[in-house]
Protein backbone atom coordinates (compact mmCIF):
# COMPACT_ATOMS: atom_id res chain seq x y z
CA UNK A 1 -28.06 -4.87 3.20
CA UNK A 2 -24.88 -6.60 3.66
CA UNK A 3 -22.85 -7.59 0.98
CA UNK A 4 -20.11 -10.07 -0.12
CA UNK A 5 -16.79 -10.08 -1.17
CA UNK A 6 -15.40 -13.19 -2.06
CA UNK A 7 -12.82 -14.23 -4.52
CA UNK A 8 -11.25 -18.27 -5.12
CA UNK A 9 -8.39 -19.30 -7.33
CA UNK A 10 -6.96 -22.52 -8.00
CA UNK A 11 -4.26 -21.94 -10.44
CA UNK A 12 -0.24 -21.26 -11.11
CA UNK A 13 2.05 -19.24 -9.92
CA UNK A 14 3.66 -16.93 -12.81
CA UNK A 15 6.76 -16.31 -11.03
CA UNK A 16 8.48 -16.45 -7.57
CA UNK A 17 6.95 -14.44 -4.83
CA UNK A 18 7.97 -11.13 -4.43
CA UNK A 19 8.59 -10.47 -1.09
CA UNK A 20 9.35 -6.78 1.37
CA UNK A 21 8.85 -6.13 5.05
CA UNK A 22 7.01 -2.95 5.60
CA UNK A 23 9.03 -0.44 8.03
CA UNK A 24 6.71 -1.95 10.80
CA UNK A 25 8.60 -5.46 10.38
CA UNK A 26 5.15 -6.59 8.55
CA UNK A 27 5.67 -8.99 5.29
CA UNK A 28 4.27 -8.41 2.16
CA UNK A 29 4.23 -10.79 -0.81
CA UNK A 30 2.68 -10.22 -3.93
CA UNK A 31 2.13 -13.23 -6.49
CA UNK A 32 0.70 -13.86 -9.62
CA UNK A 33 -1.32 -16.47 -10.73
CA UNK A 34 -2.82 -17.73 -13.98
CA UNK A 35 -6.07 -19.48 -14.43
CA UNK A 36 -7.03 -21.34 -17.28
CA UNK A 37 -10.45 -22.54 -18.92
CA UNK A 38 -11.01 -24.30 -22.12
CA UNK A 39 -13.86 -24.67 -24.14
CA UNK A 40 -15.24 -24.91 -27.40
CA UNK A 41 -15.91 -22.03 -29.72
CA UNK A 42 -18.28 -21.24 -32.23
CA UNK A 43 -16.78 -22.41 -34.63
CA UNK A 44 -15.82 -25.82 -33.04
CA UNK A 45 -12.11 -25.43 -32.29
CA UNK A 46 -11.14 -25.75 -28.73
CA UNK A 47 -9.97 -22.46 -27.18
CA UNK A 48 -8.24 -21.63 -23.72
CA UNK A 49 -8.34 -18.93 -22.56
CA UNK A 50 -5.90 -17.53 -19.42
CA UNK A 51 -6.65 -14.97 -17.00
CA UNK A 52 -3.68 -13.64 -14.31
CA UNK A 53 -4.53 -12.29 -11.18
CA UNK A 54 -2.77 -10.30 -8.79
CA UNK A 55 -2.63 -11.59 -5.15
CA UNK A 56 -1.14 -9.89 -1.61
CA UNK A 57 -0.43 -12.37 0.91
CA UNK A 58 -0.04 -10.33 4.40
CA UNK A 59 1.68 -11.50 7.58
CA UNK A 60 2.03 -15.66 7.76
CA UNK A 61 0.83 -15.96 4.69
CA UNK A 62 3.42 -13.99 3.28
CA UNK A 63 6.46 -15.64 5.43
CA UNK A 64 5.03 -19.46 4.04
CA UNK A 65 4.65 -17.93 0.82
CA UNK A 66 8.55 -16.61 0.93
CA UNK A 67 9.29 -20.17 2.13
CA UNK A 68 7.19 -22.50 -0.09
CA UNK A 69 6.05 -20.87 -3.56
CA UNK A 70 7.71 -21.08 -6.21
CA UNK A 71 7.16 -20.12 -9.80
CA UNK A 72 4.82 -22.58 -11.37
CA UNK A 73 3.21 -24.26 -8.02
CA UNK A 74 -0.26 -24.65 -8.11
CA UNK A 75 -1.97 -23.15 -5.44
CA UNK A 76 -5.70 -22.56 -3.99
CA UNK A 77 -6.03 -18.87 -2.83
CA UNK A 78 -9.42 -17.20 -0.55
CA UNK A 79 -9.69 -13.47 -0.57
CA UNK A 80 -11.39 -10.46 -1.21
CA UNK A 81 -10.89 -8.16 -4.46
CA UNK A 82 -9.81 -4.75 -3.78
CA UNK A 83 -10.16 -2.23 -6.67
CA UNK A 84 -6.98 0.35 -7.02
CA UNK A 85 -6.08 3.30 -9.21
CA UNK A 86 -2.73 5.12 -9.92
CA UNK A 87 -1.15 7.14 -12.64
CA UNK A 88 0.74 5.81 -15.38
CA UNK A 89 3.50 7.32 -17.17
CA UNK A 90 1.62 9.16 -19.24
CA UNK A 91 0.19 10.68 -16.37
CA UNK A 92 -3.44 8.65 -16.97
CA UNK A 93 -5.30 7.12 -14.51
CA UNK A 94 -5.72 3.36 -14.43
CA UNK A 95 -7.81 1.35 -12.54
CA UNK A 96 -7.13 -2.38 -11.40
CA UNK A 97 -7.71 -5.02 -9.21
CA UNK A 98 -6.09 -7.48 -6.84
CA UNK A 99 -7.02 -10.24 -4.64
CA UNK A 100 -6.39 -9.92 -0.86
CA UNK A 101 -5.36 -13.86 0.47
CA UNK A 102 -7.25 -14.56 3.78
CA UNK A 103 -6.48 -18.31 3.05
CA UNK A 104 -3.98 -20.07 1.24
CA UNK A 105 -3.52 -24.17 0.63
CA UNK A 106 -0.46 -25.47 -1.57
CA UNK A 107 -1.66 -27.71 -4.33
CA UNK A 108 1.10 -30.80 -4.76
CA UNK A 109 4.05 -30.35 -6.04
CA UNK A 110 8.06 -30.09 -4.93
CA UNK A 111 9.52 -27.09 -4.25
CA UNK A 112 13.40 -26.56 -5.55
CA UNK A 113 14.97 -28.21 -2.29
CA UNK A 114 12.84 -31.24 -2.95
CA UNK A 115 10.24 -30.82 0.18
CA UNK A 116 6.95 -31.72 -1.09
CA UNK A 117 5.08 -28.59 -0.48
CA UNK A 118 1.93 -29.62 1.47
CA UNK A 119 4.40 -30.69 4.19
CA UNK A 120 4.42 -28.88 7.24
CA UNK A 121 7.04 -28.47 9.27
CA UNK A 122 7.62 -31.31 11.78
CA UNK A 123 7.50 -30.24 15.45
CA UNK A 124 10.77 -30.61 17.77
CA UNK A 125 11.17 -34.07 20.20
CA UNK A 126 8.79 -33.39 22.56
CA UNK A 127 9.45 -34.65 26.44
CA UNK A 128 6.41 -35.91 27.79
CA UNK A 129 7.48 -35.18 31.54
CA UNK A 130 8.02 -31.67 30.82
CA UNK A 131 5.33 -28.54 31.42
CA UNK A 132 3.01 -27.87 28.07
CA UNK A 133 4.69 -25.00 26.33
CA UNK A 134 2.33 -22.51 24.83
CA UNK A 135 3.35 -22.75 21.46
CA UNK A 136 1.57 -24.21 18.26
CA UNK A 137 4.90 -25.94 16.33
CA UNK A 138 2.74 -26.03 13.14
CA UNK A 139 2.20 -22.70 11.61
CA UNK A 140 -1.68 -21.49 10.47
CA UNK A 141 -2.08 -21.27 6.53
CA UNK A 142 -5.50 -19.96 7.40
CA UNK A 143 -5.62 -15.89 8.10
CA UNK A 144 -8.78 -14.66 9.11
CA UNK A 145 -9.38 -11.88 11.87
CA UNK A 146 -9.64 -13.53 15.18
CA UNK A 147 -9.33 -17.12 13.55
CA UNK A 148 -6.43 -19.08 15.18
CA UNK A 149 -7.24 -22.09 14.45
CA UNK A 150 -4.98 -24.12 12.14
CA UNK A 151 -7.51 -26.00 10.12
């Protein structure tokens, strides 16, 4: 039986990306974002409540991450959970999880240079008379295997 695997967040980011290229030339960015929920208790007082995930953006998604996120943007995040484990300091073991992007769409917002954030980059002058290049100027948000298409 197959299964599914299947995380979505819409919430903020808790700080800037933090970005490294793996010796392959591969990006990496890891984010965290909060999610909040409010209800009423028991008792009748309203209570939030705020859960932070941890999220690894691979590839594009990491390069428009480094570009566009910023620390309290609100952004909708696809992905899969992964469970990890490692030792601590004390030498325990702890277990955790994190969210692997496949898809990624900026919520609103500026960034600090005063782009709005759901802008994409606008293509070159393009000269009608001249061959069709091969090249998308408008880069994918979406990341799936074998998916290239930009919507």
């Amino acid at each position: 039986m197959a299964g599914v695997n299947k995380v979505i967040l819409l919430g903020n980011l808790g700080g800037d990306p933090e970005v490294r290229a793996l010796p392959n030339g591969v990006k990496v960015a890891n984010i965290n974002i909060a999610t909040s929920e409010a209800y009423t208790g028991k008792d009748g007082q309203r209570v939030e409540q705020t859960e932070w995930h941890r999220v690894e953006l691979w590839d594009n998604l990491a390069n428009i991450a480094e570009q566009y996120l910023r620390k309290g943007n609100q952004v909708y995040i696809e992905g899969k959970i992964r469970s990890e484990e490692w030792q601590d300091k004390t030498g325990a073991t702890v277990r955790g999880y994190r969210i692997r992007a496949t898809n990624m769409n900026l919520i609103g917002g500026r960034n600090e240079k005063g782009a709005d954030v759901t802008e994409r980059p606008k293509p070159e002058a393009v000269n009608l008379n001249a061959p069709a290049a091969n090249v998308n100027p408008f880069p994918t948000v979406m990341q799936e295997e074998g998916d290239d298409l930009p919507f």
